[in-house]
Every structure is written in C-alpha cells, then in structure tokens.
C-alpha atoms as a PDB file:
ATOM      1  CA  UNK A   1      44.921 191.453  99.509  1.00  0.00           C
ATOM      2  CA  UNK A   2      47.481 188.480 100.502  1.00  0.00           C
ATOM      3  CA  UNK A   3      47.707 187.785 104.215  1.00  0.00           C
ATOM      4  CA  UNK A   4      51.612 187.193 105.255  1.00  0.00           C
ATOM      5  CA  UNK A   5      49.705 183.753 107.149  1.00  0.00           C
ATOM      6  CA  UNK A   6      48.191 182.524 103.306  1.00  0.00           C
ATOM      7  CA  UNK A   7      50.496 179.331 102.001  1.00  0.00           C
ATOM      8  CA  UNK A   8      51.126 180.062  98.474  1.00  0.00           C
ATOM      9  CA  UNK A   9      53.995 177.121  97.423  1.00  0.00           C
ATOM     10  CA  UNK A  10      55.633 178.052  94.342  1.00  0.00           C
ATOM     11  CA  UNK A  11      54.807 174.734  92.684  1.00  0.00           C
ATOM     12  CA  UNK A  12      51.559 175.007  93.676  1.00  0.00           C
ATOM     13  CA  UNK A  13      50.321 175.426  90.047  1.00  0.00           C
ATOM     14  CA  UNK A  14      52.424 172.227  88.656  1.00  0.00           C
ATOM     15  CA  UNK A  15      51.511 168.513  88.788  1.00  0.00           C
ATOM     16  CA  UNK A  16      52.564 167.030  91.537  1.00  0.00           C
ATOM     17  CA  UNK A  17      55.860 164.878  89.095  1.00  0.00           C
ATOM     18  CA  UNK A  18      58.036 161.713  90.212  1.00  0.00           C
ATOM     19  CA  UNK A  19      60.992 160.419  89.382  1.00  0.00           C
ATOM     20  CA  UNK A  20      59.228 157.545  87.428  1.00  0.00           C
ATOM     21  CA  UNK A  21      57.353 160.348  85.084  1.00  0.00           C
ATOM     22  CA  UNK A  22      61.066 161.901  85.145  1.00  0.00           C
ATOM     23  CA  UNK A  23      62.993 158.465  83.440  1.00  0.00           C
ATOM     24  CA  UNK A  24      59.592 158.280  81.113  1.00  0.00           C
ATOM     25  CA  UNK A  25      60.241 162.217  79.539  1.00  0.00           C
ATOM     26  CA  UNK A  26      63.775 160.825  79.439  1.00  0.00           C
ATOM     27  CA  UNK A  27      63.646 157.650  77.696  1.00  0.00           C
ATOM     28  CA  UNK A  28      62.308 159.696  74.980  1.00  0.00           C
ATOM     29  CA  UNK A  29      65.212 161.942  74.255  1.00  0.00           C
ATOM     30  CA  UNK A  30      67.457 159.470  74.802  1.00  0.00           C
ATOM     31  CA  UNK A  31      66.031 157.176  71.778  1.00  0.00           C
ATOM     32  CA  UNK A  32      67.057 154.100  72.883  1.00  0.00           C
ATOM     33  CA  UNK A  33      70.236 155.438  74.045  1.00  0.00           C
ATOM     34  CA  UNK A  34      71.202 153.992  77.468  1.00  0.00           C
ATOM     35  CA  UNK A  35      70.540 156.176  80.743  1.00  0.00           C
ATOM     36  CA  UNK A  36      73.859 155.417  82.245  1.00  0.00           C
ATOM     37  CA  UNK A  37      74.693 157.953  79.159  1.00  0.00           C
ATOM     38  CA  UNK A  38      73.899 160.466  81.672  1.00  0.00           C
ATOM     39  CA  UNK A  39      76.029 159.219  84.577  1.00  0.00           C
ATOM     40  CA  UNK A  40      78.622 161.075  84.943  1.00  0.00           C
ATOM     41  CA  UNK A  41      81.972 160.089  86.979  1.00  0.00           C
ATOM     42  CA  UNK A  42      84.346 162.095  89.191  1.00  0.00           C
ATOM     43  CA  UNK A  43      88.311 161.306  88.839  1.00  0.00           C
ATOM     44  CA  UNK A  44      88.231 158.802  92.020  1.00  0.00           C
ATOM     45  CA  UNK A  45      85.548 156.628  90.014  1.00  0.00           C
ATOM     46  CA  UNK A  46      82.510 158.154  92.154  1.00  0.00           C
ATOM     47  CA  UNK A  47      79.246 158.009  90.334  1.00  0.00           C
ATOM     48  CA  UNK A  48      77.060 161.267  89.336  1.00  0.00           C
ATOM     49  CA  UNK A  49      73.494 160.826  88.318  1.00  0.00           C
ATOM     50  CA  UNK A  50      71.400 163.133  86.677  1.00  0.00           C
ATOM     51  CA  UNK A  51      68.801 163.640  89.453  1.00  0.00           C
ATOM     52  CA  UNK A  52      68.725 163.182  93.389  1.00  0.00           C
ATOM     53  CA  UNK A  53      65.357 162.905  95.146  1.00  0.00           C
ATOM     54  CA  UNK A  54      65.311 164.281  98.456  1.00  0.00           C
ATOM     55  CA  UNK A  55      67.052 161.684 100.912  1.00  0.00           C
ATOM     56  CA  UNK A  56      64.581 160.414 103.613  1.00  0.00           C
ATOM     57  CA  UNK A  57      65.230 159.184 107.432  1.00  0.00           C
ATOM     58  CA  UNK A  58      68.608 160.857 106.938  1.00  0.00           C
ATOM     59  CA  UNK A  59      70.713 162.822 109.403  1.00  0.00           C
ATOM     60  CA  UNK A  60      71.656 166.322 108.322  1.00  0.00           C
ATOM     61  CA  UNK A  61      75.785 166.558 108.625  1.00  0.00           C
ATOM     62  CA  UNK A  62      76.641 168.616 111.529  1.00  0.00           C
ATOM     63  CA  UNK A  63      78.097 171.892 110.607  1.00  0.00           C
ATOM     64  CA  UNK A  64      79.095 175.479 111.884  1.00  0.00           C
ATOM     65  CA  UNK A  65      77.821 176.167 115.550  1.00  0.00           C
ATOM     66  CA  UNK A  66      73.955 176.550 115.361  1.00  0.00           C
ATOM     67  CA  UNK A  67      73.838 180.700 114.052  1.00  0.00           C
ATOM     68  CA  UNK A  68      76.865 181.216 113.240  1.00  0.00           C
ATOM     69  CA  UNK A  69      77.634 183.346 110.199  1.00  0.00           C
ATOM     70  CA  UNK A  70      79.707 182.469 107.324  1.00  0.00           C
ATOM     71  CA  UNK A  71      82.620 184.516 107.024  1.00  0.00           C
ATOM     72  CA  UNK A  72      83.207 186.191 104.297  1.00  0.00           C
ATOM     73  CA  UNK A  73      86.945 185.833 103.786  1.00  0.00           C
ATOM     74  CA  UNK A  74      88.795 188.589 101.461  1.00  0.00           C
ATOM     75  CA  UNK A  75      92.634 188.123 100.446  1.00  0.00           C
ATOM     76  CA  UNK A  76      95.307 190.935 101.408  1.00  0.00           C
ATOM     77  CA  UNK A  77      98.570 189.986  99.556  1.00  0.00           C
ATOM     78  CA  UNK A  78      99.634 193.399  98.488  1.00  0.00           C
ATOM     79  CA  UNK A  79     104.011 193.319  99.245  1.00  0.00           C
ATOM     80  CA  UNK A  80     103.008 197.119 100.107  1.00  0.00           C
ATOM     81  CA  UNK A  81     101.428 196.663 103.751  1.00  0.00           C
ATOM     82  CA  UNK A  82     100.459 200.154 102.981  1.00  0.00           C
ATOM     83  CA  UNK A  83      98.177 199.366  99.883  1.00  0.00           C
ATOM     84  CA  UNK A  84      97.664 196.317 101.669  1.00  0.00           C
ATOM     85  CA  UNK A  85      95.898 197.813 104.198  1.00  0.00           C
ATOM     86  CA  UNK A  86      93.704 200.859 102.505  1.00  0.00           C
ATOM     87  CA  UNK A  87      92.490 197.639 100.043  1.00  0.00           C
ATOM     88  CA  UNK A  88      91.799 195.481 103.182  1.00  0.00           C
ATOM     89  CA  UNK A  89      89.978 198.554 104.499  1.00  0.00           C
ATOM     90  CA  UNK A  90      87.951 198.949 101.558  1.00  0.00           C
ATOM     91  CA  UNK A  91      87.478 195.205 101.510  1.00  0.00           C
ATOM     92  CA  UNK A  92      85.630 195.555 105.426  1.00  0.00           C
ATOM     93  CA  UNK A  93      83.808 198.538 104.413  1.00  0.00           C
ATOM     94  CA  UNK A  94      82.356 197.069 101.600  1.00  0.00           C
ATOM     95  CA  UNK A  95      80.846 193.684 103.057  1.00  0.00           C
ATOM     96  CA  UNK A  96      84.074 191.415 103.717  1.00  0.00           C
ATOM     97  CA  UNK A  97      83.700 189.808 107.447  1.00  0.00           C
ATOM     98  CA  UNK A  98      87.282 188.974 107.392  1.00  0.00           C
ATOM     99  CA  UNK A  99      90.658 189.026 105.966  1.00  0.00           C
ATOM    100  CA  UNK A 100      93.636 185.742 104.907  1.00  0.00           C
ATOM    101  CA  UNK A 101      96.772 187.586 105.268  1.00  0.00           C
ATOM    102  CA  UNK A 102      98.718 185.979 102.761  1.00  0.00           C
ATOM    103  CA  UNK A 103     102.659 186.691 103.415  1.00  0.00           C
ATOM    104  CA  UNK A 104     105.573 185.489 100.965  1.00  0.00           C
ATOM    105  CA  UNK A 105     106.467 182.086 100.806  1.00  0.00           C
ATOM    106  CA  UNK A 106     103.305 180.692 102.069  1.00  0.00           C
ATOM    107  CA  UNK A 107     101.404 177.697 100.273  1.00  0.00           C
ATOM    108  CA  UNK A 108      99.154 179.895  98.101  1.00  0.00           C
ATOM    109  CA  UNK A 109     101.555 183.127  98.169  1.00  0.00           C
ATOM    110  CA  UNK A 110     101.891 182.382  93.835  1.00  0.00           C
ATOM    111  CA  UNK A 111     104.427 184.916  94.077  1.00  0.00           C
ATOM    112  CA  UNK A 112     102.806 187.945  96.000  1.00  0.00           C
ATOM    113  CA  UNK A 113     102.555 188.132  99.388  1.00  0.00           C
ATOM    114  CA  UNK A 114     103.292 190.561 102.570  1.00  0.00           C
ATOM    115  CA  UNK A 115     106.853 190.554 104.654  1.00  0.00           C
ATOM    116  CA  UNK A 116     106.645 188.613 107.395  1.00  0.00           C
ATOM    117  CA  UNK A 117     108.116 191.484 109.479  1.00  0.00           C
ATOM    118  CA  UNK A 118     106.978 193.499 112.374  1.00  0.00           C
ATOM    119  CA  UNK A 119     106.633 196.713 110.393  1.00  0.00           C
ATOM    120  CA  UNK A 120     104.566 195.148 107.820  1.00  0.00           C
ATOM    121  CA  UNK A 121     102.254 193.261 110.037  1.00  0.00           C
ATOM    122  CA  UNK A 122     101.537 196.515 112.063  1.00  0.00           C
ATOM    123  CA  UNK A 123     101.153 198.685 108.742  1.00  0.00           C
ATOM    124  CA  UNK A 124      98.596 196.134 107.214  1.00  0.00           C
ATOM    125  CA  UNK A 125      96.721 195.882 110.152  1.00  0.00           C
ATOM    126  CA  UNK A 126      96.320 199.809 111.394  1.00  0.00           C
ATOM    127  CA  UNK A 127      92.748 201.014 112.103  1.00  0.00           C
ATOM    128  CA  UNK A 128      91.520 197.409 111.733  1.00  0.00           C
ATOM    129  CA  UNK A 129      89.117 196.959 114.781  1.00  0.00           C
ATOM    130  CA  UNK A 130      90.674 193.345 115.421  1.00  0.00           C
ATOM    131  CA  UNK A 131      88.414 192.794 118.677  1.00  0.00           C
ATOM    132  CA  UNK A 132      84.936 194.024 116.808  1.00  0.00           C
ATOM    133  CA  UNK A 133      84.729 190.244 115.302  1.00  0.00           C
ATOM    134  CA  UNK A 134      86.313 190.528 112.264  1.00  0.00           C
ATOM    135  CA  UNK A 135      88.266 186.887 111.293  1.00  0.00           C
ATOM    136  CA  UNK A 136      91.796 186.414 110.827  1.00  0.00           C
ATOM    137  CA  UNK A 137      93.483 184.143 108.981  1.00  0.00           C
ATOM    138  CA  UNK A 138      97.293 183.948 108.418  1.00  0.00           C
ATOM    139  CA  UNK A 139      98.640 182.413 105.197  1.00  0.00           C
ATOM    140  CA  UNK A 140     102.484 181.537 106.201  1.00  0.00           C
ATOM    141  CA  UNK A 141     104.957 179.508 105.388  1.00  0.00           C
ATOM    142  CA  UNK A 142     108.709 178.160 106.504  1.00  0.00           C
ATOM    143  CA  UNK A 143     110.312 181.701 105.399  1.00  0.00           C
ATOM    144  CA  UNK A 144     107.073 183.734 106.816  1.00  0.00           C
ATOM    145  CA  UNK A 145     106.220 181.601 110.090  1.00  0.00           C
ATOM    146  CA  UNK A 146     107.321 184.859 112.257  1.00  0.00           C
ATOM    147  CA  UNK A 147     104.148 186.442 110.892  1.00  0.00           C
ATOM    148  CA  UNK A 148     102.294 184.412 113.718  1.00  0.00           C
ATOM    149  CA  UNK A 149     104.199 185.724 116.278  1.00  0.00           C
ATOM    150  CA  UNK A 150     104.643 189.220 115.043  1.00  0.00           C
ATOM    151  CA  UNK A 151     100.397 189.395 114.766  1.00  0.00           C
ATOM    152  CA  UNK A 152     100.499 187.989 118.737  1.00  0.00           C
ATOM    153  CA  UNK A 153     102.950 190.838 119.397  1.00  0.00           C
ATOM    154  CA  UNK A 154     100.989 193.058 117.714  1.00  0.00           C
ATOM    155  CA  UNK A 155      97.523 192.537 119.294  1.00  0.00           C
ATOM    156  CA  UNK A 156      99.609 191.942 122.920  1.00  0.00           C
ATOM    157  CA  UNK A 157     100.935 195.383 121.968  1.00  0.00           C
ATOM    158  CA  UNK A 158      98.149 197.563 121.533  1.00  0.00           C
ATOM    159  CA  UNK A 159      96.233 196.468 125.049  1.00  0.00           C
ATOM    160  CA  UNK A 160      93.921 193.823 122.925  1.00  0.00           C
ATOM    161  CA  UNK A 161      92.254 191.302 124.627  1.00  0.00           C
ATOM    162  CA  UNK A 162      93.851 188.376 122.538  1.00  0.00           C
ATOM    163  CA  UNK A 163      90.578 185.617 123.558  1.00  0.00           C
ATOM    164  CA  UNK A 164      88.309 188.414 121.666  1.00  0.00           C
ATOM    165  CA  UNK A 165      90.725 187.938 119.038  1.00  0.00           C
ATOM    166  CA  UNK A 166      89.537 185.703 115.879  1.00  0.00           C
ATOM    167  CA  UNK A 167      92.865 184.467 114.709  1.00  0.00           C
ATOM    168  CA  UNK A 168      93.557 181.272 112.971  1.00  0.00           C
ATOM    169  CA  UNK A 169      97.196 181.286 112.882  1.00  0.00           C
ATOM    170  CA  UNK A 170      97.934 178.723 110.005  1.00  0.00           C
ATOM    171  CA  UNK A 171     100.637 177.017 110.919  1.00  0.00           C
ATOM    172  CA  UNK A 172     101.155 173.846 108.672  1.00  0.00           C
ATOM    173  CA  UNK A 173     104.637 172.756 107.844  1.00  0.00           C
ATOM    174  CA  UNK A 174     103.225 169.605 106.842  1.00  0.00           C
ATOM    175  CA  UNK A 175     101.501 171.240 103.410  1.00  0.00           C
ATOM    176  CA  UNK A 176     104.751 173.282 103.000  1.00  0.00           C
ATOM    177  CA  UNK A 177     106.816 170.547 102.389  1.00  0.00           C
ATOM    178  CA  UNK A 178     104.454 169.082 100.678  1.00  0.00           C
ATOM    179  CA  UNK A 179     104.732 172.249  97.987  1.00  0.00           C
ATOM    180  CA  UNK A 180     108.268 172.214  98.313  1.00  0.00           C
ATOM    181  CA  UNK A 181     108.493 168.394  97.834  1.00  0.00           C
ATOM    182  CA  UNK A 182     111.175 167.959 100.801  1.00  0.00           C
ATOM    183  CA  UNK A 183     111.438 169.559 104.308  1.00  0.00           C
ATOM    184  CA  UNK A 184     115.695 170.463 105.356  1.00  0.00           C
ATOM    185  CA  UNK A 185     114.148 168.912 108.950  1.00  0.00           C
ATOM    186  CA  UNK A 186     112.718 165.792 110.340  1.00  0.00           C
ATOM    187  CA  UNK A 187     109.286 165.373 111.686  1.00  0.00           C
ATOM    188  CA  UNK A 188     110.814 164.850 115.223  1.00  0.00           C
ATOM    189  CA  UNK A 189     112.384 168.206 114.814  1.00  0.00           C
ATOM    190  CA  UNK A 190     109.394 170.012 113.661  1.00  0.00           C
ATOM    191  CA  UNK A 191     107.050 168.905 116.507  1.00  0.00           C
ATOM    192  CA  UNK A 192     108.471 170.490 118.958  1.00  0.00           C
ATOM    193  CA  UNK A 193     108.815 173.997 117.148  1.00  0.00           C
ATOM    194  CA  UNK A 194     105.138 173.766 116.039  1.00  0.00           C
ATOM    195  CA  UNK A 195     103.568 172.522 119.265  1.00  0.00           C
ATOM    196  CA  UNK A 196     105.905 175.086 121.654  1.00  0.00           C
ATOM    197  CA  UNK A 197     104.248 178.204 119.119  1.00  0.00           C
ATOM    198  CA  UNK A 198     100.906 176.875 119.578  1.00  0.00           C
ATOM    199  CA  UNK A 199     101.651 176.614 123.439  1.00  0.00           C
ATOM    200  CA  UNK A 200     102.767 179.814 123.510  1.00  0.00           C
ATOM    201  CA  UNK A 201     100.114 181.264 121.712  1.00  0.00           C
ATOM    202  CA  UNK A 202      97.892 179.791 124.236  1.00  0.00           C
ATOM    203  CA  UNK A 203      99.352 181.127 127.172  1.00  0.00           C
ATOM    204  CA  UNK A 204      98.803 184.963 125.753  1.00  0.00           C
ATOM    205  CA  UNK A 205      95.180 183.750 125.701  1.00  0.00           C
ATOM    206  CA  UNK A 206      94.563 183.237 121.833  1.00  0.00           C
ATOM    207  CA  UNK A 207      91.469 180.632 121.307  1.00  0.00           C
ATOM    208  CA  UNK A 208      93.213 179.729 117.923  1.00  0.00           C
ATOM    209  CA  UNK A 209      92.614 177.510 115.763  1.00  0.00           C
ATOM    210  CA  UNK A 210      96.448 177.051 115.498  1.00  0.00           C
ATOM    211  CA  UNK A 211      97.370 173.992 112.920  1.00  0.00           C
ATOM    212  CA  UNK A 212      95.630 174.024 109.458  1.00  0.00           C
ATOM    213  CA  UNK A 213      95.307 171.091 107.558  1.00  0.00           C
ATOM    214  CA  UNK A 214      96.103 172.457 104.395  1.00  0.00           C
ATOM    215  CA  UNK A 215      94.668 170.219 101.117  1.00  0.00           C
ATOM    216  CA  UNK A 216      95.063 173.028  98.707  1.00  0.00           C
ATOM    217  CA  UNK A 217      98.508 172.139  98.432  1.00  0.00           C
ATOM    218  CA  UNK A 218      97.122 168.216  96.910  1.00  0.00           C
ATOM    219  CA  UNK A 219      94.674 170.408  94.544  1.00  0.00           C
ATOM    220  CA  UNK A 220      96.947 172.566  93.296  1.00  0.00           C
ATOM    221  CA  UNK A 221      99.202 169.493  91.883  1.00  0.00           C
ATOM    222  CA  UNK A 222      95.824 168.262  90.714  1.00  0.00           C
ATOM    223  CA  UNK A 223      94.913 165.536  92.898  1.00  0.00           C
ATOM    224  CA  UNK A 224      91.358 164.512  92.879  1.00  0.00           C
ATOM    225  CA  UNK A 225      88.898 165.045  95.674  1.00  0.00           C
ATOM    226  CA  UNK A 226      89.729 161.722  97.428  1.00  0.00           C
ATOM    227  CA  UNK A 227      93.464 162.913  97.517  1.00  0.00           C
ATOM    228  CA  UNK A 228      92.928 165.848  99.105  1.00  0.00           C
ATOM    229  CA  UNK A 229      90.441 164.598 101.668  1.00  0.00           C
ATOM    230  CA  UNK A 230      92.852 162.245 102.420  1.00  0.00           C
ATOM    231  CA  UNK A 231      95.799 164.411 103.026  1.00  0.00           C
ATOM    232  CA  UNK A 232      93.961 166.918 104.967  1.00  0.00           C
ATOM    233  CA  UNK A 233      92.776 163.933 107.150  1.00  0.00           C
ATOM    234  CA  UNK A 234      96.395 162.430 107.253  1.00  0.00           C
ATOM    235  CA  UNK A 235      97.253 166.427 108.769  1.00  0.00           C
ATOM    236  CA  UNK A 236      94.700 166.414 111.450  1.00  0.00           C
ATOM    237  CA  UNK A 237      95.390 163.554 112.862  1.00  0.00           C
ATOM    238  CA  UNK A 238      99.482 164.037 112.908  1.00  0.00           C
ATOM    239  CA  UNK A 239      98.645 167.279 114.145  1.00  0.00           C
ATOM    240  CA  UNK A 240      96.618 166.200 117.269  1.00  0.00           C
ATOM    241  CA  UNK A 241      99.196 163.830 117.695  1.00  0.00           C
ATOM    242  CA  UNK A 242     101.895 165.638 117.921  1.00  0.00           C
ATOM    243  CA  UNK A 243      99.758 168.574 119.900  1.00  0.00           C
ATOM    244  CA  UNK A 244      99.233 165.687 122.804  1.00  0.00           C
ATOM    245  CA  UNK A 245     102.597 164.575 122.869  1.00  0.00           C
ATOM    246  CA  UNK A 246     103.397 168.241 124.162  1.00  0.00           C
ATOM    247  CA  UNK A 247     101.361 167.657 126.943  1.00  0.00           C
ATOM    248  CA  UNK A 248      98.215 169.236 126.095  1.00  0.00           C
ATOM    249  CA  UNK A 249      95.151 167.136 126.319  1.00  0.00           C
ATOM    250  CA  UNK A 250      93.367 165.490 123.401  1.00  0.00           C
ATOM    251  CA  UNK A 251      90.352 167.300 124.233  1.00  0.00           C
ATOM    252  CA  UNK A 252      91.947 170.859 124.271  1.00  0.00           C
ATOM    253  CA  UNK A 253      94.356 169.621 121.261  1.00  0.00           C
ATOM    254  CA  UNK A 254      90.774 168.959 118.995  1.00  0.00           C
ATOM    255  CA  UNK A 255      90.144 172.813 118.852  1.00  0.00           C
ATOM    256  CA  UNK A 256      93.412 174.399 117.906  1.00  0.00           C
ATOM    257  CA  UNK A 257      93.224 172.128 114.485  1.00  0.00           C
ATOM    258  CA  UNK A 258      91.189 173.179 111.420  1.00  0.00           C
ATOM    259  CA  UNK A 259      91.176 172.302 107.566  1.00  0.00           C
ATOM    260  CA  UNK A 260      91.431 174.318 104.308  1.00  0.00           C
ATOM    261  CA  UNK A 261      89.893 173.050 101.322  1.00  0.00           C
ATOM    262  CA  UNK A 262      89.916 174.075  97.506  1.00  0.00           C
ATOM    263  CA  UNK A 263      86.975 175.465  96.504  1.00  0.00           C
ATOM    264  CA  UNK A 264      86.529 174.595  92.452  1.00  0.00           C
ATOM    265  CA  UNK A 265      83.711 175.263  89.493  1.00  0.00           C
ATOM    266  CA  UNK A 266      82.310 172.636  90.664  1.00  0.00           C
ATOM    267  CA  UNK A 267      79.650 173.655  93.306  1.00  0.00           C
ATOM    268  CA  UNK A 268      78.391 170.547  94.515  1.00  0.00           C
ATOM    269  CA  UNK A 269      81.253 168.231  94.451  1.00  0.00           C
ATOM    270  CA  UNK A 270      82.614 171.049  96.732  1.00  0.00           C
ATOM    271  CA  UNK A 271      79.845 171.057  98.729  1.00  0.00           C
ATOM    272  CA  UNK A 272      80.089 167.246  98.623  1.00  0.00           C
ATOM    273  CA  UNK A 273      84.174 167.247  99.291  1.00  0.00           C
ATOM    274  CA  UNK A 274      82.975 169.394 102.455  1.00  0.00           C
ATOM    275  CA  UNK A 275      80.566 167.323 103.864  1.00  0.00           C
ATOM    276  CA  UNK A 276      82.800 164.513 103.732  1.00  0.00           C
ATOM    277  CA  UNK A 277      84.913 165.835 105.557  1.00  0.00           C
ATOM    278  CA  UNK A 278      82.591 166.474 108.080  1.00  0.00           C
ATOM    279  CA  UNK A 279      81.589 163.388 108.479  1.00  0.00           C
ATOM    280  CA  UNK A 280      85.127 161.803 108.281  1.00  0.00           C
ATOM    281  CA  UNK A 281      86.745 163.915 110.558  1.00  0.00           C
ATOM    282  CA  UNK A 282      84.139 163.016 113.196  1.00  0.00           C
ATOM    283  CA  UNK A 283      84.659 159.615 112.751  1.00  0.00           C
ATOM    284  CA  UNK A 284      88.064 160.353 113.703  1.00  0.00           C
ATOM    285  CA  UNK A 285      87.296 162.252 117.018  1.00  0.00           C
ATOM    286  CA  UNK A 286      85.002 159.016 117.884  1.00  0.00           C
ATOM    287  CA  UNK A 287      87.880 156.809 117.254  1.00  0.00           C
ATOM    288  CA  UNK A 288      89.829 159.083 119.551  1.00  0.00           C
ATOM    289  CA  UNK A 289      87.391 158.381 122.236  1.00  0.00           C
ATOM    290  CA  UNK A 290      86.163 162.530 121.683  1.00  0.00           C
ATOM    291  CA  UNK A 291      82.684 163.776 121.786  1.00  0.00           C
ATOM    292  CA  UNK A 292      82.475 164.922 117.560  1.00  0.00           C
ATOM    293  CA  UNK A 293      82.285 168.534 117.187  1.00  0.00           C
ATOM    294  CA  UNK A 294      82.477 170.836 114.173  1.00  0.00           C
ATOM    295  CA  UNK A 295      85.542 171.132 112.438  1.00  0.00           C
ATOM    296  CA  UNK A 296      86.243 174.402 111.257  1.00  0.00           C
ATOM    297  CA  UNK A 297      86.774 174.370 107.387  1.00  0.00           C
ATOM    298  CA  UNK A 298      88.303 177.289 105.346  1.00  0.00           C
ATOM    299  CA  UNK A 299      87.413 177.205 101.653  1.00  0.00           C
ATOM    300  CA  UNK A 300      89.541 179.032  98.860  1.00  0.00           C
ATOM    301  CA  UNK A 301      88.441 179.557  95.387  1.00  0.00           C
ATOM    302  CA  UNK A 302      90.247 177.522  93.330  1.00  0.00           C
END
C-alpha cells in the first residue's frame, strides 16, 4: 500500500531530457529547414519560441493578495432586471463568485444591457446577499453613469454596511470616448465630475475600486497587446492624477484605480499581457514615490 509521505514524481519513469536533446529530435523534422521556422511573432514584433525552460534566479511577479480567491465573474445584461436577476441568481447558485452588471450604453453593452434606473438596479439586485462577499462590478457608461449612484443608494438603503460591500464602480469616461471616438466635454470638465463621485462614494464608506482603466475598448478596434497595455497605463496614471488634484492623497488615490483587460484564445499571451502589466504598473507607483502594490485586474473573454 502507498504511504501519502512516498515521492512518486510523475516523470519519474522518463529520462531525465534537455533542451540540447530537444533542438537534436528537432533538427530532424525540420530537414535542414531553419529553427527560426518555429518562431513565431506577436503583432508588436515580440518573439515566440517553441519552448521555455524554467527561468532561474527570477522574481515571481507580484499578484493578488497572498490567498485570495479568483473571482469568478458572471455577466447580467438582461434589459429585464427581472430575468436579470433570477439568471444572476442561478449564476451564484451554481458556482459564480460574482456578477459585471452591464447597463446600456456602457463600453461592452454590444447592444444589451440593464436601465440605469433606480427600479432596475433594485429589481436586479433583490435577494442578492451583497455583504456575504460576493463581487460587484458595474459596466457603465456616459448615458448609464447614474447606475453607480443608484447601486450606493441602494446598498445605503437597505441598512448595508457599504465597507463590507465589494463594489468596483467602473467609472471610466476616458475608454468611453475612446468607443465613441469624441467626448461633447473637455478633460478639465470631466475631472471634477469623476473625482467628486468617487469622493462621494468614499464618504458613504465604499472601499471601491472606483476608476477602471478600461483597454477592452483598444482590443475591440483590434489593437495589439502593446496598444492596449499602453492605453490602460495612459488611464491609470490620468486617473491618479486627476484623483490627487481633488485633494485626496496619492497614497489613498492608488487604491480606488484598477484595470480591465481582454482576455483572448490566446492563453499565454494573456497571461503574458497580464503580467506586464503587473510589472509596469508598479514601475509606475515607484516613479510616484509609492510603495508597489497589486493592481487589481479584471479580465473579459474576448
């Protein structure tokens, strides 16, 4: 009988190989073909090889707070809040950890999408415990950006505790006028309407996030990796910009901001895309004189 303290490696049986022995088997298919046959290339130039060896003397890339879950994110978009909420009922009750309320007119609405009214938000959200951990996120957009405020309402409303509360409010005008190639206001007109909401959501006691940095928008048009990266970074940093200039410290201001990234066939150029972000977006907190910490990244299916 097999102890549970017996070491049975599943490659215990195989030949120890190497990478050498690897190019040798290779050579031979290829037939005098030559290897960089096999290197692929993504659409910002970046090279793909055939096989990584395990890294050594390398940092791992900070994540997620040591044992924290993922959350498993399912989308309500139902117009009905009614059907919108038995599905995102069924949805919690059969494994989902949270919900992205997705109301009409937001970024990745494509045409469905609940009223950002006071009715609907309390219809879609009946017997949903929203204090029992369960994570929010709210999918709005210029014509929808009263959602926020009716979901504060709500919770304020119904004798929640709004700090036990995982919201992440969404608010990005940035990415909306990116979809809608113009915005009918100025930056210096915006500020002050997105910083006094996140202010104000503060004061009730919501821990946010607040901003998203939204690069679904640059992936939808079909930027490249790079591109969206870039304009998620571009976000952030506007964001806790214009999040100090309301008189909230830079220290405070770096948790109310998180990203949303595309999530493609592609598994490990996501995984890649996600890292780097990581890794970027800390350099940008050093540069900021702040002590890194994770960024929260959302990740849609693409």
């Amino acid at each position: 009988m097999t102890s549970v303290t017996d070491d049975l490696p599943l490659a215990a049986d195989f030949p120890k190989a190497t990478v050498e022995d690897w190019r040798k088997l290779v050579d031979g298919v290829l037939k005098g073909a030559p290897f960089e046959k096999l290197v692929g290339k993504t659409y910002d130039g970046l090279k793909i090889d055939p096989l990584y060896p395990r890294a050594r003397g390398v940092a791992p890339v900070v994540g997620r707070a040591a044992a924290a879950p993922w959350q498993i994110m399912q989308r309500v978009d139902h117009p009905d809040a009614v059907a919108a909420n038995a599905q995102a009922l069924q949805d919690l009750e059969n494994g989902a950890t949270g919900l992205a309320l997705v109301f009409a007119g937001a970024n990745g609405a494509h045409g469905f999408g609940l009223e950002p009214t006071a009715d609907a938000v309390a219809k879609v959200l009946k017997d949903i415990h929203l204090d029992a951990g369960i994570g929010i996120e709210l999918e709005i957009g210029p014509q929808s950006r009263m959602a926020a405020i009716h979901v504060a309402e709500y919770v304020k409303s119904n004798g929640l505790d709004p700090a036990a509360c995982n919201i992440r409010f969404g608010l990005d005008p940035l990415a909306a006028g990116a979809a809608w190639g113009h915005s009918p206001y100025s930056w210096e007109e915006i500020v002050p309407a997105v910083t006094g909401a996140i202010k104000g959501l503060a004061a009730l006691g919501f821990k946010g996030p607040f901003a998203s940095a939204d690069g679904r928008v640059i992936h939808d048009a079909g930027g490249s990796e790079v591109q969206e990266l870039a304009f998620v970074l571009a976000c952030g940093v506007a964001y806790l910009r214009a999040i100090e200039s309301a008189g909230v410290p830079l220290e405070t201001a770096q948790g109310m901001v998180y990203a949303r990234l595309s999530a493609d066939a592609d598994q490990f150029l996501t995984m890649a895309k996600s890292r780097a972000l990581r890794l970027l977006w800390a350099r940008i907190e050093t540069a900021c004189g702040l002590a890194p910490k994770p960024l929260f990244i959302a990740a849609d299916t693409a």
